[in-house]
N, C-alpha and C. Protein backbone atom coordinates (compact mmCIF):
# COMPACT_ATOMS: atom_id res chain seq x y z
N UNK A 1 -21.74 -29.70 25.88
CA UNK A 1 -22.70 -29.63 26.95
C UNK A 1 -22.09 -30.22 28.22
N UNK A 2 -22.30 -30.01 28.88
CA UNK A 2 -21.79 -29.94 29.96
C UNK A 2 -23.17 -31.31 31.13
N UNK A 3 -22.17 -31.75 31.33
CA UNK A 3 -22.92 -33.14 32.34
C UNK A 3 -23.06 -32.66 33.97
N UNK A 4 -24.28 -33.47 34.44
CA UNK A 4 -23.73 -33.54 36.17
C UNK A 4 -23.48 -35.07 36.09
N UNK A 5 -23.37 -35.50 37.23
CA UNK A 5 -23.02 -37.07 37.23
C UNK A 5 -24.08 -37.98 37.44
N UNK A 6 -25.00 -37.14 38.03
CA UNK A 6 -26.31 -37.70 37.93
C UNK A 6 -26.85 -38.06 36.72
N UNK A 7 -26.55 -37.45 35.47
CA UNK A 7 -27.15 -37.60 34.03
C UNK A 7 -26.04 -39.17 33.32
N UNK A 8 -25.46 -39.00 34.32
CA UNK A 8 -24.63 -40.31 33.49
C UNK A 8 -24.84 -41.75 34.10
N UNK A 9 -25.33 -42.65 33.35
CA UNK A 9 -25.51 -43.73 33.87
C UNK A 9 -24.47 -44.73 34.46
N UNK A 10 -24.46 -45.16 36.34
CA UNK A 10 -23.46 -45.37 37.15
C UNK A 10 -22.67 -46.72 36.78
N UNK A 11 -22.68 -47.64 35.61
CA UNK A 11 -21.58 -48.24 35.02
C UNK A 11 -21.02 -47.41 33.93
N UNK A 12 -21.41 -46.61 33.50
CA UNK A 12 -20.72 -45.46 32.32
C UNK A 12 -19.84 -44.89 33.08
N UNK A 13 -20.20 -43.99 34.25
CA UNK A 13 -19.50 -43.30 35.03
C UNK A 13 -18.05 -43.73 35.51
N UNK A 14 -18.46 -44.99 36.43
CA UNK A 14 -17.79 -45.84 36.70
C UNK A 14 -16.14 -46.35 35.97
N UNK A 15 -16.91 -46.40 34.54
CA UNK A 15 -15.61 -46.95 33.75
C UNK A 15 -15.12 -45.76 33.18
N UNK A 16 -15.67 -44.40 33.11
CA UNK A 16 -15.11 -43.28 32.62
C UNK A 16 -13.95 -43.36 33.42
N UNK A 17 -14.30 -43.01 35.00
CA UNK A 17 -13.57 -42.82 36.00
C UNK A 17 -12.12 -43.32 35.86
N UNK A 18 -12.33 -45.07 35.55
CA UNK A 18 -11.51 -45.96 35.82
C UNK A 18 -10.19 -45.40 35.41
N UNK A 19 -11.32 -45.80 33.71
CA UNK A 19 -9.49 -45.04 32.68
C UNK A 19 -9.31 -44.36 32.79
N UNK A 20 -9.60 -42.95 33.55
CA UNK A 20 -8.71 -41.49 33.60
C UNK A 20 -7.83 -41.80 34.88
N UNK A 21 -8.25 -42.72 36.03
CA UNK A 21 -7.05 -42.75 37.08
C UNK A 21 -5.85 -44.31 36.45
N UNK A 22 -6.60 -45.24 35.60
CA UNK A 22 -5.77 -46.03 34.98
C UNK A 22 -4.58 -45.18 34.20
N UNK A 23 -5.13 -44.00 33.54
CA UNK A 23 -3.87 -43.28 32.43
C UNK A 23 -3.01 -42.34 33.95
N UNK A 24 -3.84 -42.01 34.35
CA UNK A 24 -2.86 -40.95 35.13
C UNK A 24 -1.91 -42.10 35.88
N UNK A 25 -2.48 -43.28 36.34
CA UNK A 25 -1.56 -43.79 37.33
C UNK A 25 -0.29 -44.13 36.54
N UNK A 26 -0.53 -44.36 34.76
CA UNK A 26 -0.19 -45.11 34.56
C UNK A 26 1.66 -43.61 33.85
N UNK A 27 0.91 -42.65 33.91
CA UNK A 27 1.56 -41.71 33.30
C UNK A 27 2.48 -41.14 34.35
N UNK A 28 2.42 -41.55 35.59
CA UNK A 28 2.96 -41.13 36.68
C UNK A 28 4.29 -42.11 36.75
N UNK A 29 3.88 -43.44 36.69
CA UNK A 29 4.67 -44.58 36.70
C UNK A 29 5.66 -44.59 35.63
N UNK A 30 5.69 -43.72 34.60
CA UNK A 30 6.31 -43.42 34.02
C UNK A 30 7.45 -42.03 34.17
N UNK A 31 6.82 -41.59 34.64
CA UNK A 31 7.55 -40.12 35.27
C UNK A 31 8.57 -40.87 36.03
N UNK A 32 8.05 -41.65 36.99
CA UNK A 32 8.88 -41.90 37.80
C UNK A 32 10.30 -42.79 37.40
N UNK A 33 9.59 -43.60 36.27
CA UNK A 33 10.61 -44.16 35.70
C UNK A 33 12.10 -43.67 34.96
N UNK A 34 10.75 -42.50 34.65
CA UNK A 34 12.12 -41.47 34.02
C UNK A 34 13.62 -40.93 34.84
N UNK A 35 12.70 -40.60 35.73
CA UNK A 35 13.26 -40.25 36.99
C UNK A 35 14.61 -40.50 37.35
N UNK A 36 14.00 -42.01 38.02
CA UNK A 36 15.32 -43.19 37.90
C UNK A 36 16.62 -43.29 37.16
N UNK A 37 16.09 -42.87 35.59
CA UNK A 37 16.65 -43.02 34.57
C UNK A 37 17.97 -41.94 34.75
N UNK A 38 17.19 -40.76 34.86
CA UNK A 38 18.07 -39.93 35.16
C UNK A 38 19.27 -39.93 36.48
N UNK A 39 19.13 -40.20 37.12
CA UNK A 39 20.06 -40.97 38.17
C UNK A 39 20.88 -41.98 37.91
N UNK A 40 21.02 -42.46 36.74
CA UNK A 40 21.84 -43.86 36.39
C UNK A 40 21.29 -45.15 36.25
N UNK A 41 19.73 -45.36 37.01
CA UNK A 41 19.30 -46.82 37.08
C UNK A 41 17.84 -47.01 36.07
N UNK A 42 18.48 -48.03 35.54
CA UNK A 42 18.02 -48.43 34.52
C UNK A 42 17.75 -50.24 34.62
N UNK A 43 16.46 -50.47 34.25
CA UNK A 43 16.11 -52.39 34.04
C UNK A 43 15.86 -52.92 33.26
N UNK A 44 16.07 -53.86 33.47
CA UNK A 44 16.02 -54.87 32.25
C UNK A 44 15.14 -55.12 32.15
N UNK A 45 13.71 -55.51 33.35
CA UNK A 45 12.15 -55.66 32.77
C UNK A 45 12.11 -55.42 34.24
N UNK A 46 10.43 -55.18 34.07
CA UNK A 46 9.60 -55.18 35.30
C UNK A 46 10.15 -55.07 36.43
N UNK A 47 10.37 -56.87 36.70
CA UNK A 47 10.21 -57.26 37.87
C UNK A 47 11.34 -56.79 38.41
N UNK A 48 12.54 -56.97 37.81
CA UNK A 48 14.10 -55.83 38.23
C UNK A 48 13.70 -54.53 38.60
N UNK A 49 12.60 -53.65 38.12
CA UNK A 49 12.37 -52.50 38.35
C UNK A 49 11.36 -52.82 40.04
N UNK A 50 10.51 -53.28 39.86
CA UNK A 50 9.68 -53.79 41.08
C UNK A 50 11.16 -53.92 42.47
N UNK A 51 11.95 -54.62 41.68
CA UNK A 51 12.39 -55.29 43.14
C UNK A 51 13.23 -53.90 43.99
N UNK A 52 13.59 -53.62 42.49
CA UNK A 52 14.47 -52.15 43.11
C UNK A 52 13.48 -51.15 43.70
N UNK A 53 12.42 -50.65 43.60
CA UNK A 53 11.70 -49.80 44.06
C UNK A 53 11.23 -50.29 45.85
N UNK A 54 10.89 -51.99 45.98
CA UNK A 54 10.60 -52.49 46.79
C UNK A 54 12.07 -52.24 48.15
N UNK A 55 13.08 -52.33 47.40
CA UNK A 55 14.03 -52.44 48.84
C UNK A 55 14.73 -51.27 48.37
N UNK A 56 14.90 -49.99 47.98
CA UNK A 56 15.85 -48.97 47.67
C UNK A 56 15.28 -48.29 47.84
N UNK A 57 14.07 -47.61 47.03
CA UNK A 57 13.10 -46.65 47.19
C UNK A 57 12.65 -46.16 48.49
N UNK A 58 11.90 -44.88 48.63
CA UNK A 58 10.89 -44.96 49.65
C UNK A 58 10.10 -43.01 49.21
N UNK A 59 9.19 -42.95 49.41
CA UNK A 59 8.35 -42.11 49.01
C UNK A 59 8.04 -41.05 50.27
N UNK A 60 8.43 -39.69 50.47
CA UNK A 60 8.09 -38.99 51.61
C UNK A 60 6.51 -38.08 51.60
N UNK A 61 5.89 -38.22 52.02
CA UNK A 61 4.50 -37.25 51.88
C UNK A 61 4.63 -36.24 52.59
N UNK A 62 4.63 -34.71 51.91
CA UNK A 62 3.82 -33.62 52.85
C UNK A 62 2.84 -33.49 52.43
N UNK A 63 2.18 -33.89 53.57
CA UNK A 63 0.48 -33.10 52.94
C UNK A 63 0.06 -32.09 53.32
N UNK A 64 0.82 -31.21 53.95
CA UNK A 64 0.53 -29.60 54.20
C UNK A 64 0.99 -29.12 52.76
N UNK A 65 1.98 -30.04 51.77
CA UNK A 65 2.01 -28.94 51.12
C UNK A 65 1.55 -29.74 49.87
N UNK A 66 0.84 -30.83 49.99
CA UNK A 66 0.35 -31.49 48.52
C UNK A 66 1.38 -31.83 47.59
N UNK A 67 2.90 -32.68 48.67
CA UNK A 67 3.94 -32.83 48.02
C UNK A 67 4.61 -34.23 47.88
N UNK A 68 5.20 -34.97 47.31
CA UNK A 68 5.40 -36.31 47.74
C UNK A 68 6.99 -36.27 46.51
N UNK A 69 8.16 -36.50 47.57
CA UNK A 69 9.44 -36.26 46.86
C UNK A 69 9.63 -38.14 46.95
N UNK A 70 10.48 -38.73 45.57
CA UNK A 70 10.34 -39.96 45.72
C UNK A 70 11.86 -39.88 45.97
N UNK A 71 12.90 -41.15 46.54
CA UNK A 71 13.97 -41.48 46.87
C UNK A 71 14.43 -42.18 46.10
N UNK A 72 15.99 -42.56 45.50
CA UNK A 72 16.24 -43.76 45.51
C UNK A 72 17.58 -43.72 46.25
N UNK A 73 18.10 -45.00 47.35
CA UNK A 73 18.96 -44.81 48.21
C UNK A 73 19.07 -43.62 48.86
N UNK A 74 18.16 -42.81 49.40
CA UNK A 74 17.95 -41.50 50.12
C UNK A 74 18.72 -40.42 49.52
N UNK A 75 18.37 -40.62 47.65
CA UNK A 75 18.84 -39.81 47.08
C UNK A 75 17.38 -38.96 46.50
N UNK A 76 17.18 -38.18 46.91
CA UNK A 76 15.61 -37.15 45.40
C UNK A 76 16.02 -36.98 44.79
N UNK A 77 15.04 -38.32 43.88
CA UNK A 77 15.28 -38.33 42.22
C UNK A 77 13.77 -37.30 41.81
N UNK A 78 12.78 -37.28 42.22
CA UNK A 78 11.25 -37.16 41.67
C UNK A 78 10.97 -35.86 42.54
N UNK A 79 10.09 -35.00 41.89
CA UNK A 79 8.98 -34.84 42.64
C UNK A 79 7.82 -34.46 42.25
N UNK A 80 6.45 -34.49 42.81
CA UNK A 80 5.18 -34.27 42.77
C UNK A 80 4.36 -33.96 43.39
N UNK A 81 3.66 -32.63 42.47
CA UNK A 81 3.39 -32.03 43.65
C UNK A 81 1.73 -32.36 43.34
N UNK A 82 0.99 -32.96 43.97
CA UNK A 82 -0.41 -33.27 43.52
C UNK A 82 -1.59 -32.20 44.31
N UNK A 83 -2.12 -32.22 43.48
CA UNK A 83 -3.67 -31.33 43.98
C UNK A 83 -4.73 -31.58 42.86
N UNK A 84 -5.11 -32.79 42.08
CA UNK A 84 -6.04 -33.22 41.59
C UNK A 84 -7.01 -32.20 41.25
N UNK A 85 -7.49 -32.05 40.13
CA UNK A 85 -7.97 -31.16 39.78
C UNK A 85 -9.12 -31.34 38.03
N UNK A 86 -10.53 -31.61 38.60
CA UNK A 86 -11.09 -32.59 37.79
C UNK A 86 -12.06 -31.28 37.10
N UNK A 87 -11.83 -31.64 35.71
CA UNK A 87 -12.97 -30.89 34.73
C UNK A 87 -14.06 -31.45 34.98
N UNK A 88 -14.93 -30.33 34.18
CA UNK A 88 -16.30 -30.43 34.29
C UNK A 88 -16.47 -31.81 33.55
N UNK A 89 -17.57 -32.55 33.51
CA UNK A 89 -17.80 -34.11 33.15
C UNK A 89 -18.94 -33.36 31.21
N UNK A 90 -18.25 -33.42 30.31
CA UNK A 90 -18.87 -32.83 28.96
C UNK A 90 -19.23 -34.08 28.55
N UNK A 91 -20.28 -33.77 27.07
CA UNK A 91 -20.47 -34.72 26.10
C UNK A 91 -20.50 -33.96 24.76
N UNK A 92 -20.45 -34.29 23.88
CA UNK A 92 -20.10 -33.87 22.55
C UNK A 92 -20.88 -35.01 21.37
N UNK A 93 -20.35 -34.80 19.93
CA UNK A 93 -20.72 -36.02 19.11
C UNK A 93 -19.90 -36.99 19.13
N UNK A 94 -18.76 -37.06 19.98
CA UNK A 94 -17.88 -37.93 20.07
C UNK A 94 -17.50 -38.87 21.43
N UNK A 95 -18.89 -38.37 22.43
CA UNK A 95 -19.34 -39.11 23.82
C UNK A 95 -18.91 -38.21 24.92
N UNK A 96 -18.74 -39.04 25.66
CA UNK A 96 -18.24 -37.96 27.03
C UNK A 96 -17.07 -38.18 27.02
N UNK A 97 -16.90 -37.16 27.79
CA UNK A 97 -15.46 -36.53 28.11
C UNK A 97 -15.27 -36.26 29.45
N UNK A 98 -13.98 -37.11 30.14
CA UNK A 98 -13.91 -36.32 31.59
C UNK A 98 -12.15 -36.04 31.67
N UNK A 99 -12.01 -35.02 32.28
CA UNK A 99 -10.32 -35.19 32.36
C UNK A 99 -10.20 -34.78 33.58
N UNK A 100 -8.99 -34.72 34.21
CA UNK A 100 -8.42 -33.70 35.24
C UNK A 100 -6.65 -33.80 35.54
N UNK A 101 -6.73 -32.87 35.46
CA UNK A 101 -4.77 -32.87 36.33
C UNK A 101 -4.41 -33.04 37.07
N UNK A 102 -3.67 -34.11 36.82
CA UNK A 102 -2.85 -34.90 38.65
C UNK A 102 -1.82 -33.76 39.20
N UNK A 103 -1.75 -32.77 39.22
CA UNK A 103 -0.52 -32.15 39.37
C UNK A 103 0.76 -31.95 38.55
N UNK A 104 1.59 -31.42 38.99
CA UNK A 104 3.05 -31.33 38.54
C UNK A 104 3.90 -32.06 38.69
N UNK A 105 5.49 -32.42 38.17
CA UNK A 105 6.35 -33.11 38.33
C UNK A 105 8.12 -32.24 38.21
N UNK A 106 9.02 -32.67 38.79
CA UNK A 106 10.00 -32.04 38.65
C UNK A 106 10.93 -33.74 38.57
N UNK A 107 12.02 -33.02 38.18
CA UNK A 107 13.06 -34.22 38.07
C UNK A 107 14.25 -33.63 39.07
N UNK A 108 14.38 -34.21 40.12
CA UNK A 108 15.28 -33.92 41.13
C UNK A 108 16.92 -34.16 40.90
């Protein structure tokens, strides 16, 4: 069956929301990692990865074309092409359900 958002009560909603942009952000951050990987750079934890993204990196946006190519040392390692794209909000015997697709990815 199929939901509007009105039928869902606004802390339900709320935390549906959360975790579908928590997984996507979190599935992206991984792409990107991959990314990297493929280029040669690789960390030892986190904060090595943080620091490198902070002073090496840098992220270009077109938004005419819903595109965002990521860098490392003004090399394209990533890209993504986003246009968000959210299913209908369902419920079932197994609760609700919301998904949507962040877009595509390429490995540069």
């Amino acid at each position: 069956m199929t939901l509007n958002k009105s039928q869902i009560p606004e802390p339900r909603l709320a935390s549906i929301t959360s975790k579908l942009f928590s997984g996507l952000q979190t599935k992206l951050e991984d792409y990107i990692i991959e990314g990297l990987k493929r280029k040669g750079f690789e960390f030892e934890n986190r904060t090595d990865l943080e620091e490198f993204i902070k002073t090496r990196c840098e992220c270009k946006d077109n938004i005419y074309f819903k595109e965002r190519i990521y860098y490392a040392d003004n090399i394209p390692f990533f890209l993504h092409k986003y246009e968000i794209i959210y299913e209908p909000i369902t419920e079932d015997n197994n609760g609700i359900k919301m998904s949507a697709n962040y877009g595509s990815y390429a490995y540069l």
